[in-house]
N, C-alpha and C. Protein backbone atom coordinates (compact mmCIF):
# COMPACT_ATOMS: atom_id res chain seq x y z
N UNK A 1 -4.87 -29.26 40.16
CA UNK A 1 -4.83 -27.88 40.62
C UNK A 1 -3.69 -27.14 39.92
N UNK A 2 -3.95 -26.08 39.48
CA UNK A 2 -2.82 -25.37 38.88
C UNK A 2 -1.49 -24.70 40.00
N UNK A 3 -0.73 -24.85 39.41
CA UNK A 3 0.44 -23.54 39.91
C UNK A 3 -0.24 -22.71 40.40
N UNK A 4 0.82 -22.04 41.12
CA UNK A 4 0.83 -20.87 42.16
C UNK A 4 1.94 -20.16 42.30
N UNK A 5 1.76 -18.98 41.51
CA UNK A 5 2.73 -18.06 41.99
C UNK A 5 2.69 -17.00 42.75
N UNK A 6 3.79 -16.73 43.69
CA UNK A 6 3.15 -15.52 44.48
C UNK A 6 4.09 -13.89 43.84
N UNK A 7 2.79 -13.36 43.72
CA UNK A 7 3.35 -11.67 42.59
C UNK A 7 3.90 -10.80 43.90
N UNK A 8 5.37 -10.28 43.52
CA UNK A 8 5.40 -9.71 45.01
C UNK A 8 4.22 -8.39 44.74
N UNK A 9 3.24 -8.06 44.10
CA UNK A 9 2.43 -6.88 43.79
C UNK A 9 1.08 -7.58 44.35
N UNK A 10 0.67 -8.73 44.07
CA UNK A 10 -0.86 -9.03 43.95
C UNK A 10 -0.88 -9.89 44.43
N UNK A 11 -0.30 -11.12 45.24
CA UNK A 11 -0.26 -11.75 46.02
C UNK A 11 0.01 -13.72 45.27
N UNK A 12 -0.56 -13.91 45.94
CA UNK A 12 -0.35 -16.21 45.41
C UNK A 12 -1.61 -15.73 44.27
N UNK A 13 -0.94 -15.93 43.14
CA UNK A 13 -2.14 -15.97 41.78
C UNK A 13 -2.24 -17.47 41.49
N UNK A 14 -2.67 -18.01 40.61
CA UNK A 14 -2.50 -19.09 39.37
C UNK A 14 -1.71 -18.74 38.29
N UNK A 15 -1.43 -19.85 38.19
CA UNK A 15 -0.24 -19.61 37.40
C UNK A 15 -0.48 -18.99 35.48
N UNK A 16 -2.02 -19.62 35.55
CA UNK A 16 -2.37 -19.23 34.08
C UNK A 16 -2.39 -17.50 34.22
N UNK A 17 -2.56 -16.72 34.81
CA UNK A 17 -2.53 -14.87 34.50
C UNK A 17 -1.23 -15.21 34.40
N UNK A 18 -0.47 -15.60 34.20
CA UNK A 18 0.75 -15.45 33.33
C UNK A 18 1.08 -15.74 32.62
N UNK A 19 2.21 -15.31 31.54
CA UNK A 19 2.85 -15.80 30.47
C UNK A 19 4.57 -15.63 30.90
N UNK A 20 5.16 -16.99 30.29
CA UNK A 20 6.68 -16.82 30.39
C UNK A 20 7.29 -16.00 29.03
N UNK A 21 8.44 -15.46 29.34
CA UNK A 21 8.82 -15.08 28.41
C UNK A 21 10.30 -15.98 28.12
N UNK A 22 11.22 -16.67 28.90
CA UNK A 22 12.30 -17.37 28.82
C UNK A 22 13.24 -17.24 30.01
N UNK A 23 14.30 -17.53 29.89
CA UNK A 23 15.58 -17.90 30.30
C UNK A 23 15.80 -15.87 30.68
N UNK A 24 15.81 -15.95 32.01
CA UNK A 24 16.20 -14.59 32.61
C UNK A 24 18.00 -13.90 32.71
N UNK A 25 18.61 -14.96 32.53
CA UNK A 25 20.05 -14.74 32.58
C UNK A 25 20.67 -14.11 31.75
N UNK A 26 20.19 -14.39 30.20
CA UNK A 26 20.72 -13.72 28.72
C UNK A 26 21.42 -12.50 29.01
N UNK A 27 22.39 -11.82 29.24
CA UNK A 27 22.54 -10.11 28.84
C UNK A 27 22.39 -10.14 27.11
N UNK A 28 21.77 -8.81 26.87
CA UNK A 28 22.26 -8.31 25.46
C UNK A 28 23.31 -8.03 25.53
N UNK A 29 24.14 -8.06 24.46
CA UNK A 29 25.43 -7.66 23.96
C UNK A 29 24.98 -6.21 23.60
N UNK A 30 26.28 -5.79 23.21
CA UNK A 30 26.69 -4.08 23.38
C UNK A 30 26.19 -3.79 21.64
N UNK A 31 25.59 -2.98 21.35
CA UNK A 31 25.02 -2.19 19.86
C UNK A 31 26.41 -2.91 19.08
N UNK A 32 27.45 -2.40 19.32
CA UNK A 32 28.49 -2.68 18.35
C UNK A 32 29.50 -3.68 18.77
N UNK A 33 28.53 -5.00 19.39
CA UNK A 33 29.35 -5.78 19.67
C UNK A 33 29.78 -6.75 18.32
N UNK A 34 30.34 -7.83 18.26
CA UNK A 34 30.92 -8.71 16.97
C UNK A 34 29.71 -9.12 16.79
N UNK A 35 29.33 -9.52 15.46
CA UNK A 35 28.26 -10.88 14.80
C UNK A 35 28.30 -11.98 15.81
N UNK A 36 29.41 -12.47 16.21
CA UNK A 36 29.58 -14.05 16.44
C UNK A 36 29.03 -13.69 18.34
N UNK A 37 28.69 -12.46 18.74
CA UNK A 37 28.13 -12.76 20.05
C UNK A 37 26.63 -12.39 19.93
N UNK A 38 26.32 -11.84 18.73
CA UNK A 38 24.97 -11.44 18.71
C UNK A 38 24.38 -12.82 18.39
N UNK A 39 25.05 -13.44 17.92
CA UNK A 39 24.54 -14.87 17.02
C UNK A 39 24.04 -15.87 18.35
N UNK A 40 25.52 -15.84 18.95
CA UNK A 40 25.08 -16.71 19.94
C UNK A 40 23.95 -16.24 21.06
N UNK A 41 23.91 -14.48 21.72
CA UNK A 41 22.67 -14.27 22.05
C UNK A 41 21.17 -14.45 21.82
N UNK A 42 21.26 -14.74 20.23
CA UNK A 42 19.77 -14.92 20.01
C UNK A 42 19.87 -16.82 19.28
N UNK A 43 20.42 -17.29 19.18
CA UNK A 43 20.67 -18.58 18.95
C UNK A 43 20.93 -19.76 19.87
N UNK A 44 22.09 -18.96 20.92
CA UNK A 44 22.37 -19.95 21.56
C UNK A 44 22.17 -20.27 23.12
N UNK A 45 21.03 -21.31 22.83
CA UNK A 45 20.30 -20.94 24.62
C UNK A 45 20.05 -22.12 25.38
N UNK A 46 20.65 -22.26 26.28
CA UNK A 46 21.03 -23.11 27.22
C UNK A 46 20.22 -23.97 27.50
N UNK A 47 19.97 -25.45 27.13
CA UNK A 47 18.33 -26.19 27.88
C UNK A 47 18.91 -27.11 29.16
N UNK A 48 19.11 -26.59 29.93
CA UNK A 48 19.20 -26.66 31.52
C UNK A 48 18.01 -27.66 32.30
N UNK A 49 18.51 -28.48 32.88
CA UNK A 49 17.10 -29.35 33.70
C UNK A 49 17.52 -28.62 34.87
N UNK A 50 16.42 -28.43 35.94
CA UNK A 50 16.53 -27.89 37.30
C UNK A 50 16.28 -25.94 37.64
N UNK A 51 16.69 -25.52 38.43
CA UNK A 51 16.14 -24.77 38.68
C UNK A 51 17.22 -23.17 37.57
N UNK A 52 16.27 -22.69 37.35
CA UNK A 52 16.12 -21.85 36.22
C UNK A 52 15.38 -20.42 36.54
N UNK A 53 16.39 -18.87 36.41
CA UNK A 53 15.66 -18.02 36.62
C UNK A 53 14.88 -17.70 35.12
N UNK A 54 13.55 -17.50 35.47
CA UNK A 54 12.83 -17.27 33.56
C UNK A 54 12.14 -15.67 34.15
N UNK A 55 12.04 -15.14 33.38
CA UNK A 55 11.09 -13.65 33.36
C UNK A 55 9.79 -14.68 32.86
N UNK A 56 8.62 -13.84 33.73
CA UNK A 56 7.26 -13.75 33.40
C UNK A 56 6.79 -12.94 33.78
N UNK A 57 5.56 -12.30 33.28
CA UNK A 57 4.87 -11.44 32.65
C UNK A 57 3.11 -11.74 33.49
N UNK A 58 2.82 -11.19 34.09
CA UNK A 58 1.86 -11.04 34.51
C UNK A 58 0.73 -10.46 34.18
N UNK A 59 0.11 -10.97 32.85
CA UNK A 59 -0.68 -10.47 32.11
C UNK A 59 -2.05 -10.38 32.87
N UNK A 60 -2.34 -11.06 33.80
CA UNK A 60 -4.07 -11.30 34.42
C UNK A 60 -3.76 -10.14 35.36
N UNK A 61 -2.85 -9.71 35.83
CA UNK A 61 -3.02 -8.80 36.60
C UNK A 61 -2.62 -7.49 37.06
N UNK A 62 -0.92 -7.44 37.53
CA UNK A 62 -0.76 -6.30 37.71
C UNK A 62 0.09 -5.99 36.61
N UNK A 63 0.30 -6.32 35.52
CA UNK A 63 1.06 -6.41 33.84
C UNK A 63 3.01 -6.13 34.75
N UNK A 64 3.11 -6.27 35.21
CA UNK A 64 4.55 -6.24 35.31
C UNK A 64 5.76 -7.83 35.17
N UNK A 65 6.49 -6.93 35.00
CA UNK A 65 7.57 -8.43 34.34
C UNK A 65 8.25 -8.69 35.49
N UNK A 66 7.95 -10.13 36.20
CA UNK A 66 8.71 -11.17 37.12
C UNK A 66 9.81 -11.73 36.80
N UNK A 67 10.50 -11.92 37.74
CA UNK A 67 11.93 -12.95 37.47
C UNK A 67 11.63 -14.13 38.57
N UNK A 68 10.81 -15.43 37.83
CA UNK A 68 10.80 -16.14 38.85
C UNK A 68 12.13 -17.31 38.89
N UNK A 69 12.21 -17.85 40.19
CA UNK A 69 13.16 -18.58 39.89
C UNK A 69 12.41 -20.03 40.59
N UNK A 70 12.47 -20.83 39.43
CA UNK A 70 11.51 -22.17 39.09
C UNK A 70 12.13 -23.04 38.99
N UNK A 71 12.32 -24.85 39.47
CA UNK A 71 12.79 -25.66 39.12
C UNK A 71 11.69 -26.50 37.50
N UNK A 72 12.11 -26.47 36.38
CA UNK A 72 11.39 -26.81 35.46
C UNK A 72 11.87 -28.28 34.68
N UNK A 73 12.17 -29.01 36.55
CA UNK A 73 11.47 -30.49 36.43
C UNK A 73 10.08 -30.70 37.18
N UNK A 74 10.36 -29.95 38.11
CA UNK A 74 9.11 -30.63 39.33
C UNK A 74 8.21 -29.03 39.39
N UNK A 75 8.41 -28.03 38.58
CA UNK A 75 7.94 -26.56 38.87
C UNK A 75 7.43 -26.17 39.57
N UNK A 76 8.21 -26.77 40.53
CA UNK A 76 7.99 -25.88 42.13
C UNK A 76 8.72 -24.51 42.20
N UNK A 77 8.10 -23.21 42.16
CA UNK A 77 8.66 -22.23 42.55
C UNK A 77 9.05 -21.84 43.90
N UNK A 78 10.40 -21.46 43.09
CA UNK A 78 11.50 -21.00 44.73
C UNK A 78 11.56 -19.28 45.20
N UNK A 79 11.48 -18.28 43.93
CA UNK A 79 11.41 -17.55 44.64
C UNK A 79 10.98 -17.03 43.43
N UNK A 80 10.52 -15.27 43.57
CA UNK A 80 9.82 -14.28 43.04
C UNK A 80 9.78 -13.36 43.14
N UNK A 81 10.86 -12.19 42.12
CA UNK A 81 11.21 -10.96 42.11
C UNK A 81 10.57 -10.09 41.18
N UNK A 82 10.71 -8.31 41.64
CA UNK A 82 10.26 -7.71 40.51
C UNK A 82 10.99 -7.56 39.39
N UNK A 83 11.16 -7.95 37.70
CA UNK A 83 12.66 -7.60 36.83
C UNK A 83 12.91 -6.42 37.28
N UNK A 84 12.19 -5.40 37.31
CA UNK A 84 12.48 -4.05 37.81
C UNK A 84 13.94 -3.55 38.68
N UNK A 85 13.97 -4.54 39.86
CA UNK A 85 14.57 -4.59 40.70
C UNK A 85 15.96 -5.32 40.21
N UNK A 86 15.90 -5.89 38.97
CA UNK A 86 17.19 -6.63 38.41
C UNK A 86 18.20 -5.52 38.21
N UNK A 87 19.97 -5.13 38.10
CA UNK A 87 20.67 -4.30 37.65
C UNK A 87 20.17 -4.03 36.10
N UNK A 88 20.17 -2.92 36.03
CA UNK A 88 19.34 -2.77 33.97
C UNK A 88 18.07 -2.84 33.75
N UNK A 89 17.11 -3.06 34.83
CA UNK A 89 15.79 -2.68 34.95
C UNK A 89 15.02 -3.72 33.59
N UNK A 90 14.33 -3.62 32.65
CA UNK A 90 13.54 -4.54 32.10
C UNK A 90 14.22 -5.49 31.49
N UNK A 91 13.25 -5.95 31.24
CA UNK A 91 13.65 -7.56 30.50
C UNK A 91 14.42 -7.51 29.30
C-alpha cells in the first residue's frame, strides 16, 4: 500500500500526487552574500537519517508546496504544513 499524506487543502492523498522537492531548512543567502556561502548553499547538504522537514509539491492535486515533516527511515509522516505559512512564504 502506498503512503499517505494528509494535504492540509485536500485531505489523506497517496503519496504518488506528489513530488519532493528536498531538505526544507536551506535559507538562501542574501544577493550579495560571499561565494563561500553560496557554495555551501547549493553544495552543501546535510544527509541526515530520521526525521527531516522536506517541501513537497502536490502535483495530483491542489499544486501547492507542503512542508512535510517525515522520518526518512521508516517514512512515517509526522506532520503537514502549508510552505505558505513558513516566515518568507515559498520554497
Amino acid at each position: 500500500m502506498a503512503s499517505l499524506i494528509a494535504c492540509p487543502h485536500c485531505g489523506i492523498r497517496p503519496s504518488q500526487e506528489f513530488t519532493i522537492r528536498g531538505d526544507a531548512d536551506p535559507r538562501r543567502p542574501a544577493s550579495a552574500a560571499p561565494d563561500e556561502e553560496w557554495h555551501d548553499y547549493v553544495y552543501q547538504r546535510r544527509n541526515s537519517m530520521g526525521l527531516m522537514r522536506e517541501f513537497w509539491h502536490h502535483a495530483g492535486g491542489c499544486r501547492r508546496w507542503l512542508v512535510v515533516e517525515r522520518d526518512n527511515l521508516s517514512h512515517a509522516v509526522h506532520a503537514v504544513t502549508d510552505a505558505g505559512q513558513r516566515r518568507g512564504g515559498k520554497p
